[in-house]
C-alpha atoms as a PDB file:
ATOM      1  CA  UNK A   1      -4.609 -18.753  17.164  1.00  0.00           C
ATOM      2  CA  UNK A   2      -4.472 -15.866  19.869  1.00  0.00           C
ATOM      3  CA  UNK A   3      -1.416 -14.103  19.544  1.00  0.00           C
ATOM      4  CA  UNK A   4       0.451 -12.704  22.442  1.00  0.00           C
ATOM      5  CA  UNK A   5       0.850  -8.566  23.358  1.00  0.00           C
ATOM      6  CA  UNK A   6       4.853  -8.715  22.685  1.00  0.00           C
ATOM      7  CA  UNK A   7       4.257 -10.815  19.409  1.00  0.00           C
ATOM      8  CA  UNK A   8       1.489  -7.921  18.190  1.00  0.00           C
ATOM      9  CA  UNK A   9       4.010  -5.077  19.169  1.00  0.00           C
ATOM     10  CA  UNK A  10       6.758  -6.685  17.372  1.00  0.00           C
ATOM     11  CA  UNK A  11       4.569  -7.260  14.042  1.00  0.00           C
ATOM     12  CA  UNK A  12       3.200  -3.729  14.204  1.00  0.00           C
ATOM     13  CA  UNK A  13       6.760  -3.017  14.411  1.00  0.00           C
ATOM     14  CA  UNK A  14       7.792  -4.669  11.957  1.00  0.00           C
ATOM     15  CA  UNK A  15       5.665  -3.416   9.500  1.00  0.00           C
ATOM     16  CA  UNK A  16       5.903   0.152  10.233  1.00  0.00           C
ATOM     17  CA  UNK A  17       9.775  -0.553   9.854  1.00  0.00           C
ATOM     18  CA  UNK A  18      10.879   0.989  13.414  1.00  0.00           C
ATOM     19  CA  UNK A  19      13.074  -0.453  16.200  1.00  0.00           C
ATOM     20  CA  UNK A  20      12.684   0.081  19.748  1.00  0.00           C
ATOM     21  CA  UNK A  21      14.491   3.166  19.596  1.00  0.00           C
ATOM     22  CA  UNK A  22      12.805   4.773  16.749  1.00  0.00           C
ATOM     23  CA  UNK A  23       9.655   4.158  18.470  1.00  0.00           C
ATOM     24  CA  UNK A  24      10.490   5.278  21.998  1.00  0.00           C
ATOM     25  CA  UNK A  25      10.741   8.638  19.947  1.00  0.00           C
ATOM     26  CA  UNK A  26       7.965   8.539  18.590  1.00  0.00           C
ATOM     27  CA  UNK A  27       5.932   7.690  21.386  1.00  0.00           C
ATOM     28  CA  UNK A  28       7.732   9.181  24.304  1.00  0.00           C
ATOM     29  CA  UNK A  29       8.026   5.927  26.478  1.00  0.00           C
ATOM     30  CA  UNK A  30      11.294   4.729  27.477  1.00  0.00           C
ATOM     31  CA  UNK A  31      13.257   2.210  25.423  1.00  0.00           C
ATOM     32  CA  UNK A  32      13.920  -0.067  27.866  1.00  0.00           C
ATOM     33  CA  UNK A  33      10.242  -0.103  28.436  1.00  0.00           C
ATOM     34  CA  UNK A  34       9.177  -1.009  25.204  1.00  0.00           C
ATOM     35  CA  UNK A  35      11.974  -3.444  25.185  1.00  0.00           C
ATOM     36  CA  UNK A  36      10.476  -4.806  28.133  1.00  0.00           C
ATOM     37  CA  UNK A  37       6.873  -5.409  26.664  1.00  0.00           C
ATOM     38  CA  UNK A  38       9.077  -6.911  23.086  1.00  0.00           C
ATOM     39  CA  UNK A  39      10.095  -9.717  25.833  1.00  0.00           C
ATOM     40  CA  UNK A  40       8.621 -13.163  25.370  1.00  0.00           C
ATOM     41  CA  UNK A  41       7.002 -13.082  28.581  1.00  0.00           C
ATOM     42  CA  UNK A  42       6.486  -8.927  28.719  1.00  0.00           C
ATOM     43  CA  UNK A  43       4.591  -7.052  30.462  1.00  0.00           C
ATOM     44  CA  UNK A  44       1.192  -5.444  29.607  1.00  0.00           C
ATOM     45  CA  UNK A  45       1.222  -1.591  29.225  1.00  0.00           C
ATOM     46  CA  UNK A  46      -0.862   0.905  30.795  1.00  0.00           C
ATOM     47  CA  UNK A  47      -3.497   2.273  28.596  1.00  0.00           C
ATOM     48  CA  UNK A  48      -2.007   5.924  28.468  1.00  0.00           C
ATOM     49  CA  UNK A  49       1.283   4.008  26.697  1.00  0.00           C
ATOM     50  CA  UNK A  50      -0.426   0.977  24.985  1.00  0.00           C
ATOM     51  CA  UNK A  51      -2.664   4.265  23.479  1.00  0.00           C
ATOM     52  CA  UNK A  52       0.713   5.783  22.426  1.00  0.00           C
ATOM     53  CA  UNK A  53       2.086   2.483  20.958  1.00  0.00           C
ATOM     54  CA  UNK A  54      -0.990   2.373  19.115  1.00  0.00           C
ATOM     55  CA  UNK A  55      -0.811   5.518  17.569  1.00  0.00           C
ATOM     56  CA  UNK A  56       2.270   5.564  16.586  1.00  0.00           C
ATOM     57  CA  UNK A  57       1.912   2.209  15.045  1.00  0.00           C
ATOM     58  CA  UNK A  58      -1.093   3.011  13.099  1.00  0.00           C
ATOM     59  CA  UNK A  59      -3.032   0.275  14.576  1.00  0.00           C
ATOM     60  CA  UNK A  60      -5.922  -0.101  17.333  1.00  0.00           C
ATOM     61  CA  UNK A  61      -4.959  -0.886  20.616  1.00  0.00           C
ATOM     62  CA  UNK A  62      -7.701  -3.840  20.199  1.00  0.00           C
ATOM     63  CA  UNK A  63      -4.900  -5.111  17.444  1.00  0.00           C
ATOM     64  CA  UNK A  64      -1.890  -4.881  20.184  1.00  0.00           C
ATOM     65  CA  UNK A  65      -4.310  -7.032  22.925  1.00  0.00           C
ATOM     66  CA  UNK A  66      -6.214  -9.710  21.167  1.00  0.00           C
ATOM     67  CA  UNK A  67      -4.319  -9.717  18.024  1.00  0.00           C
ATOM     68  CA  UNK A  68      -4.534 -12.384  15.022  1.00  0.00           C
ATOM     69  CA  UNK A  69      -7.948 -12.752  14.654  1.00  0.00           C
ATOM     70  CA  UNK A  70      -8.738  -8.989  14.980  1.00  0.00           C
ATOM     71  CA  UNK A  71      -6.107  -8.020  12.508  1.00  0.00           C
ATOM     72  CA  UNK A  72      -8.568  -7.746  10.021  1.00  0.00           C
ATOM     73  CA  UNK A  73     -10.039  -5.004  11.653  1.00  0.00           C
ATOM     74  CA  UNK A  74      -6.885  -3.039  11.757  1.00  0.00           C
ATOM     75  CA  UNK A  75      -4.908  -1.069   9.036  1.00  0.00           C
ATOM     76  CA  UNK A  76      -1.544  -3.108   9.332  1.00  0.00           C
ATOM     77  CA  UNK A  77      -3.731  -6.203   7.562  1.00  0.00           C
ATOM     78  CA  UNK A  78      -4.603  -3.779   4.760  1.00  0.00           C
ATOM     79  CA  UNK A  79      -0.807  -2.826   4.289  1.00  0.00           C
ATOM     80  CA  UNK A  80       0.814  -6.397   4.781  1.00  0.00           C
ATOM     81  CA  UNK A  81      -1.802  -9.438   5.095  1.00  0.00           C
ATOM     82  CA  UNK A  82       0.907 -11.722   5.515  1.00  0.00           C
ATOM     83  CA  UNK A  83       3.111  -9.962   8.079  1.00  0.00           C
ATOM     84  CA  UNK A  84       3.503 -12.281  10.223  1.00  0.00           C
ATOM     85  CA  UNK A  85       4.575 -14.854   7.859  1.00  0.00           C
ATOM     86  CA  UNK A  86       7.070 -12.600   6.570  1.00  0.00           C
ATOM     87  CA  UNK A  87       8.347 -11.690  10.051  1.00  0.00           C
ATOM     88  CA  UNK A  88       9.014 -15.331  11.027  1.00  0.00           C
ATOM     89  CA  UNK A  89      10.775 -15.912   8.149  1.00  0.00           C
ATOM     90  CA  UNK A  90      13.117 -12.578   8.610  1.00  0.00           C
ATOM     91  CA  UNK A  91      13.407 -13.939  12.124  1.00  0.00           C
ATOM     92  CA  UNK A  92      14.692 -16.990  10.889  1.00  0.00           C
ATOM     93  CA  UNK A  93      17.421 -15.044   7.984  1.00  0.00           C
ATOM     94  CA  UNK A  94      18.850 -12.792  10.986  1.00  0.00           C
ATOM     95  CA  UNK A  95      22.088 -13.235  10.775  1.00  0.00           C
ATOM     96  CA  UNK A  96      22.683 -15.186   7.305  1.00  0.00           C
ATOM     97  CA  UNK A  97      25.326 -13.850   5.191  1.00  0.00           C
ATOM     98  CA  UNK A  98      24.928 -12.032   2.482  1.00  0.00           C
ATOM     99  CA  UNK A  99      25.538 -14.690  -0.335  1.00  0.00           C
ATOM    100  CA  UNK A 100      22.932 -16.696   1.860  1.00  0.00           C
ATOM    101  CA  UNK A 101      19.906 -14.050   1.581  1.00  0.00           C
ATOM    102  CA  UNK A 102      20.977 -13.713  -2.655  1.00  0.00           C
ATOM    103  CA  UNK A 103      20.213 -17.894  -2.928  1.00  0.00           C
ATOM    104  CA  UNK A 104      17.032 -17.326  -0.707  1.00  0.00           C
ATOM    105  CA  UNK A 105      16.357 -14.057  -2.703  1.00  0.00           C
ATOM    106  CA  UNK A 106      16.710 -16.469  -5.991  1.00  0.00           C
ATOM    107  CA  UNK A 107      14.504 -18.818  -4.520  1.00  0.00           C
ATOM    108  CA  UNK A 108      11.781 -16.297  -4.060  1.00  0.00           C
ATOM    109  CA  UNK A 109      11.696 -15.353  -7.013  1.00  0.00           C
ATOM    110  CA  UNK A 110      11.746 -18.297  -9.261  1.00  0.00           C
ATOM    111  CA  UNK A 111       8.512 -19.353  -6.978  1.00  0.00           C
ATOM    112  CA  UNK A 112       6.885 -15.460  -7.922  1.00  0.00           C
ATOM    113  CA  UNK A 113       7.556 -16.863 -11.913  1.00  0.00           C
ATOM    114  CA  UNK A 114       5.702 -20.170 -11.461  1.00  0.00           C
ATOM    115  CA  UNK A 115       2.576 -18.369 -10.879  1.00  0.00           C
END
């Protein structure tokens, strides 16, 4: 499964713990930009920025293009080989309230005990 250039950026993201803004600090390129390439359909960067997301990301820009398959390759599979998973799944709690993410918390961890 070939994942997309917005769905990369977002689990590079992710990982590193940084939102658009934090990022667009980090790297110099507009927000809105970066927002921009987050988008479902986003564009592609130019290899001066996608060199700059990649840096600040700790990952190759090969990781932000082809993605999935060449994770291995990259340092974010070393920190979190299941990032993606994870990110889905956080996806999916956005907005949940609080006593919601404690039962799914509960639920976590009575599957870490079967093991």
């Amino acid at each position: 499964m070939t994942m997309s250039f917005n769905e990369n950026l977002k689990e590079a993201m992710f990982c590193k713990g940084l939102t658009t803004i934090q990022l667009a600090d980090l790297t110099d390129i507009n927000s809105g930009t970066i927002s921009n390439y987050l988008k479902t359909k986003g564009s592609m960067p130019p290899v001066d920025k996608a060199l700059k997301l990649a840096k600040a990301l700790d990952v190759s820009v090969d990781f932000l293009v082809n993605g999935f398959e060449e994770k291995r390759k990259s340092s974010i599979h070393q920190k979190s080989p299941f990032s993606i998973e994870v990110f889905k799944i956080a996806q999916k709690m956005d907005g949940l309230e609080k006593d919601e993410l404690s039962i799914i918390t509960n639920m976590i961890d009575l599957l870490k005990k079967r093991k």
